[in-house]
N, C-alpha and C. Protein backbone atom coordinates (compact mmCIF):
# COMPACT_ATOMS: atom_id res chain seq x y z
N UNK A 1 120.78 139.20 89.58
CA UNK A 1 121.94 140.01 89.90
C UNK A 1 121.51 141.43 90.27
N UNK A 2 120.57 141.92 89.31
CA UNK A 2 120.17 143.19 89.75
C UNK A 2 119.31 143.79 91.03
N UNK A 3 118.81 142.69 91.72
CA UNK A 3 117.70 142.71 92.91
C UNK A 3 118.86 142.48 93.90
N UNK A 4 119.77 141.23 93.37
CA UNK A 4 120.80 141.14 94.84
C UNK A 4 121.62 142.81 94.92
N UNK A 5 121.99 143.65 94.20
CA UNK A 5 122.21 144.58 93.62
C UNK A 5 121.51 145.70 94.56
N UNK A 6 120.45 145.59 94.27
CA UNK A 6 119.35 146.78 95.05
C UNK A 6 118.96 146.51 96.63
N UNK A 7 119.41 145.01 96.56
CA UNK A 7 119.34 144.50 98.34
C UNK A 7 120.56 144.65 99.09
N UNK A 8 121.15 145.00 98.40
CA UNK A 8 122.78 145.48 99.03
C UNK A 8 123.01 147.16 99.09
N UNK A 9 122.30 147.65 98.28
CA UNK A 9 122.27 149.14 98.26
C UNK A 9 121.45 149.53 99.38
N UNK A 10 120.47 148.93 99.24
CA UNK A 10 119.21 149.29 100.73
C UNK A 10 119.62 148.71 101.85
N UNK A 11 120.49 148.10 101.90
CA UNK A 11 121.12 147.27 103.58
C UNK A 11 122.04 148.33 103.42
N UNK A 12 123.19 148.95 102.42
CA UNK A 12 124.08 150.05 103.11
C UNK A 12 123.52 151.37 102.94
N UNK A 13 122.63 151.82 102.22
CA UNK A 13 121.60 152.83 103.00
C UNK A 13 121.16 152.73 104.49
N UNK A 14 120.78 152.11 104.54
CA UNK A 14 120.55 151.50 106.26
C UNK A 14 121.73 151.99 107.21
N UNK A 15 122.69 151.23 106.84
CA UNK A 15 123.91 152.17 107.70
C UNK A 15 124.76 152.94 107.50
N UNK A 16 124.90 153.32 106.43
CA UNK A 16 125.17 155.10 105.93
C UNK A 16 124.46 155.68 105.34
N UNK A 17 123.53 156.69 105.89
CA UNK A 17 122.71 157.34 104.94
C UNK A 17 123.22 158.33 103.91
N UNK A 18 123.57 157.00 103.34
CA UNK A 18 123.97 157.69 101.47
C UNK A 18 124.70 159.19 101.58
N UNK A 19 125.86 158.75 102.35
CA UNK A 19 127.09 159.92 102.35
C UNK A 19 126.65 161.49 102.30
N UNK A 20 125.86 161.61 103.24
CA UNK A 20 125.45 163.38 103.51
C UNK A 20 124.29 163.60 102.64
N UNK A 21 123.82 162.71 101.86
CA UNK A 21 122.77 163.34 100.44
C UNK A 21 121.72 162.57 100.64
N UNK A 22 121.07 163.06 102.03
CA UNK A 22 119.54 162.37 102.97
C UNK A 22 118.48 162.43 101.51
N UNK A 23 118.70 163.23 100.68
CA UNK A 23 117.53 163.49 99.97
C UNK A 23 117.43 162.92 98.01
N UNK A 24 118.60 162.38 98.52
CA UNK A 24 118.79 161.18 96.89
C UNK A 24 118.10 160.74 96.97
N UNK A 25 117.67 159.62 97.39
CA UNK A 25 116.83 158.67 96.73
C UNK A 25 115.35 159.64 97.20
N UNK A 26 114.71 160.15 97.51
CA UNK A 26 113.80 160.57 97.50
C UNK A 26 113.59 161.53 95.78
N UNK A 27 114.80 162.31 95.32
CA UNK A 27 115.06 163.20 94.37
C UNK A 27 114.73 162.26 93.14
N UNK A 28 115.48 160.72 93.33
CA UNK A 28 115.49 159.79 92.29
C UNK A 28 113.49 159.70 92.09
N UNK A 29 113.19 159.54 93.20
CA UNK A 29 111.92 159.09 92.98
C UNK A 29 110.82 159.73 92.80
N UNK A 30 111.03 161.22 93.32
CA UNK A 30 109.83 162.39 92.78
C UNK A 30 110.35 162.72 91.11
N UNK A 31 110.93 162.56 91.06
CA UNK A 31 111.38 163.21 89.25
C UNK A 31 111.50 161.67 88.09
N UNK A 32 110.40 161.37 88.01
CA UNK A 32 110.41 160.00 87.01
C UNK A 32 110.76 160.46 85.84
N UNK A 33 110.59 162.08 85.40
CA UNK A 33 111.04 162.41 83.76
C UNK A 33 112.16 162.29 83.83
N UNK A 34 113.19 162.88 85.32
CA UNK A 34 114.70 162.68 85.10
C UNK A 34 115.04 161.23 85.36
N UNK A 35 114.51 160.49 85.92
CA UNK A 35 114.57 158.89 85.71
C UNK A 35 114.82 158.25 84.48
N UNK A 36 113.43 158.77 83.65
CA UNK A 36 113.43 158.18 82.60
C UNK A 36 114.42 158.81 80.97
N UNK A 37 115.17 160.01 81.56
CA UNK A 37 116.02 160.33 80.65
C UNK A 37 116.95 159.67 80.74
N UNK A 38 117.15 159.53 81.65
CA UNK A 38 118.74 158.67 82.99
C UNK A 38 118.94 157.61 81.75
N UNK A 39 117.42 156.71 82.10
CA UNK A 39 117.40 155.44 81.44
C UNK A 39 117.89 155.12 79.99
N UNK A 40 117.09 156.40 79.18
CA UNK A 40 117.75 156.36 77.64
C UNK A 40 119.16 156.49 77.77
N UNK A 41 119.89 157.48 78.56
CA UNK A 41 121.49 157.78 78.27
C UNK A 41 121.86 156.13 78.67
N UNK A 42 121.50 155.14 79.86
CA UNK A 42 121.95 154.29 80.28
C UNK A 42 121.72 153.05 78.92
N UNK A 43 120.32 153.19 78.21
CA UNK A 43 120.37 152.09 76.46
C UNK A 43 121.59 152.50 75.96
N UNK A 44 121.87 153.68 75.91
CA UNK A 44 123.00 154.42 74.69
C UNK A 44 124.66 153.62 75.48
N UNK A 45 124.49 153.27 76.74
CA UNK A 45 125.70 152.77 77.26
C UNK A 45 125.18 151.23 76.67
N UNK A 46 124.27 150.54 77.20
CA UNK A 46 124.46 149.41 76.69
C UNK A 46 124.54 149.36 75.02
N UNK A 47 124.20 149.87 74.42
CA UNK A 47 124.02 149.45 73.06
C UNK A 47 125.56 149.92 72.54
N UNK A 48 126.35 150.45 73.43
CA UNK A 48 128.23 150.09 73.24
C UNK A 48 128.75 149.04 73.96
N UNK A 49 127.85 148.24 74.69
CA UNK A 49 128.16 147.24 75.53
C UNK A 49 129.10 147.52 77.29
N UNK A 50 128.43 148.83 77.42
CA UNK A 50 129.08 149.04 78.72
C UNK A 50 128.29 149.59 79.79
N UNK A 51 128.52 148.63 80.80
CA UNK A 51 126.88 148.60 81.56
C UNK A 51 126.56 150.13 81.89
N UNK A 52 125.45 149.96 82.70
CA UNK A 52 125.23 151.61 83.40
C UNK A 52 125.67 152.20 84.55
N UNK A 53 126.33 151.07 85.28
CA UNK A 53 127.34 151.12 86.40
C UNK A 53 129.09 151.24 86.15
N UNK A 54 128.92 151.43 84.27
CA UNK A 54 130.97 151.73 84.34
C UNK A 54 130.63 152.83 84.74
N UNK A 55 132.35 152.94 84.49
CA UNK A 55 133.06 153.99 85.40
C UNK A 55 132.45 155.36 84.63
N UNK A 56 132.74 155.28 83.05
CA UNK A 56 132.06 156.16 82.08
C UNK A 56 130.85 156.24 82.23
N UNK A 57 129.65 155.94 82.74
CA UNK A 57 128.52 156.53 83.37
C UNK A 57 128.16 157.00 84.03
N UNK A 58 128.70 156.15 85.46
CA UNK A 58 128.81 157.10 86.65
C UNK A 58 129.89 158.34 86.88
N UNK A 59 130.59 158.26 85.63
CA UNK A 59 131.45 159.47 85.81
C UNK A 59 130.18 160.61 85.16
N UNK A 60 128.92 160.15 84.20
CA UNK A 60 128.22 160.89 83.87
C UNK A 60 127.07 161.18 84.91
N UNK A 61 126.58 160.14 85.02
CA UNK A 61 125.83 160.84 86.58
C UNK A 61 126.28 161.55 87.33
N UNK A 62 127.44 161.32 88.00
CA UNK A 62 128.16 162.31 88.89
C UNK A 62 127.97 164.24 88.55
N UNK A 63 128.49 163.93 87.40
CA UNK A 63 128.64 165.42 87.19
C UNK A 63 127.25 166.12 86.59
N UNK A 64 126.48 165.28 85.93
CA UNK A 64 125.08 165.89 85.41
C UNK A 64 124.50 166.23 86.79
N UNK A 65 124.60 165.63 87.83
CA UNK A 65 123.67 165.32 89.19
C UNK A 65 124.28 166.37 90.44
N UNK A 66 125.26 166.39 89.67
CA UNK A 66 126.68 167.36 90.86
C UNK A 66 126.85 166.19 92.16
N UNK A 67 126.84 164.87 91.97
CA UNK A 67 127.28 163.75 93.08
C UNK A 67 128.29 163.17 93.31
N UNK A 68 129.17 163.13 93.90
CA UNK A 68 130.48 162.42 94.56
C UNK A 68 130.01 161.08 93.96
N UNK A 69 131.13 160.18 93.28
CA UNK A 69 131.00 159.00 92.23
C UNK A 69 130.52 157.78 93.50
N UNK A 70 130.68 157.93 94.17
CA UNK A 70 129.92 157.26 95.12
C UNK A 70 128.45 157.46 94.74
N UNK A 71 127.90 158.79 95.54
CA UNK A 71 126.21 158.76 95.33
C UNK A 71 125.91 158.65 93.97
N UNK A 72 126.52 158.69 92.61
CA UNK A 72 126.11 158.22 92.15
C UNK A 72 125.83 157.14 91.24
N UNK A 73 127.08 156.24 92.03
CA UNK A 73 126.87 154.86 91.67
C UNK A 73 125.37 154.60 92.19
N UNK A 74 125.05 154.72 93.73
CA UNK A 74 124.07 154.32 94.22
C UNK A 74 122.91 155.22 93.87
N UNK A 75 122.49 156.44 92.99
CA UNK A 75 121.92 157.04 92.50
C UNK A 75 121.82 156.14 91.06
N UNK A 76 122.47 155.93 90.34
CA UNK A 76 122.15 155.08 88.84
C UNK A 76 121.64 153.66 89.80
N UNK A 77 121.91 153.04 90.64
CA UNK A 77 121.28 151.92 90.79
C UNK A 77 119.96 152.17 91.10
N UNK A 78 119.68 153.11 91.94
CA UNK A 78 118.41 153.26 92.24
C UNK A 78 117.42 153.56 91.09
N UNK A 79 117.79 154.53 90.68
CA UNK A 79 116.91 155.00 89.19
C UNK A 79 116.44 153.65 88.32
N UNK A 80 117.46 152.77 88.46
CA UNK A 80 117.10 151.37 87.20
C UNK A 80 116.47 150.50 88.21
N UNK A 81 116.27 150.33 89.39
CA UNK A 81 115.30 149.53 89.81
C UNK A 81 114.16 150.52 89.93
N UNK A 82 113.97 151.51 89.78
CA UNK A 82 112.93 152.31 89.61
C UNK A 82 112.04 152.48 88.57
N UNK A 83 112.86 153.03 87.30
CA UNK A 83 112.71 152.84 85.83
C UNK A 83 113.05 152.49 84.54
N UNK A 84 113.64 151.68 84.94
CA UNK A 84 114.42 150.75 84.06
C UNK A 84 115.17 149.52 84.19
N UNK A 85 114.23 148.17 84.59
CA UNK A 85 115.07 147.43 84.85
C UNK A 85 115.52 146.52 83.93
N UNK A 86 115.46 147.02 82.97
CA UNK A 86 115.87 146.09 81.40
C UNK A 86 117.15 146.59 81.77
N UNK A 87 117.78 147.09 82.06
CA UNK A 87 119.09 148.11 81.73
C UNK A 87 120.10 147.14 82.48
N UNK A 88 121.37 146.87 82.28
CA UNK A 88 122.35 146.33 82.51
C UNK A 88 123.43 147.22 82.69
């Protein structure tokens, strides 16, 4: 689920480059410490049983990241196929 997940994010990267913010996924991927903090807040969602893609997460990415809930739906996906793919 999570690869079909990341193969659907990178096919609509492809034809919208990620809504004005050319430099997300590059940001996701030079900063692995902010990756890997991402990841702990995203255990602390599962271990209430609510993935890292609710609404209550990405309402937290959004605003920690300053991203329109869009980029950062596709900002938390990226980060967990990055560094964390235990994460649900």
């Amino acid at each position: 689920m999570k690869s079909f997940l990341f193969v659907l994010f990178m096919l609509s990267s492809s034809l919208n480059p990620i809504l004005s913010q050319p430099n997300l996924l590059e940001r996701a991927k030079n900063n692995p410490n902010e990756g890997l903090k991402l990841c702990k807040k995203f255990k602390e969602y599962n271990a209430d049983n609510k993935s890292a893609t609710s609404v209550k997460a990405t309402n937290f990415v959004s605003k920690k990241n300053k991203l329109s809930l869009v980029n950062a739906e596709f900002y938390s996906i990226y980060v967990i196929g990055l560094y964390c793919p235990e994460i649900y």
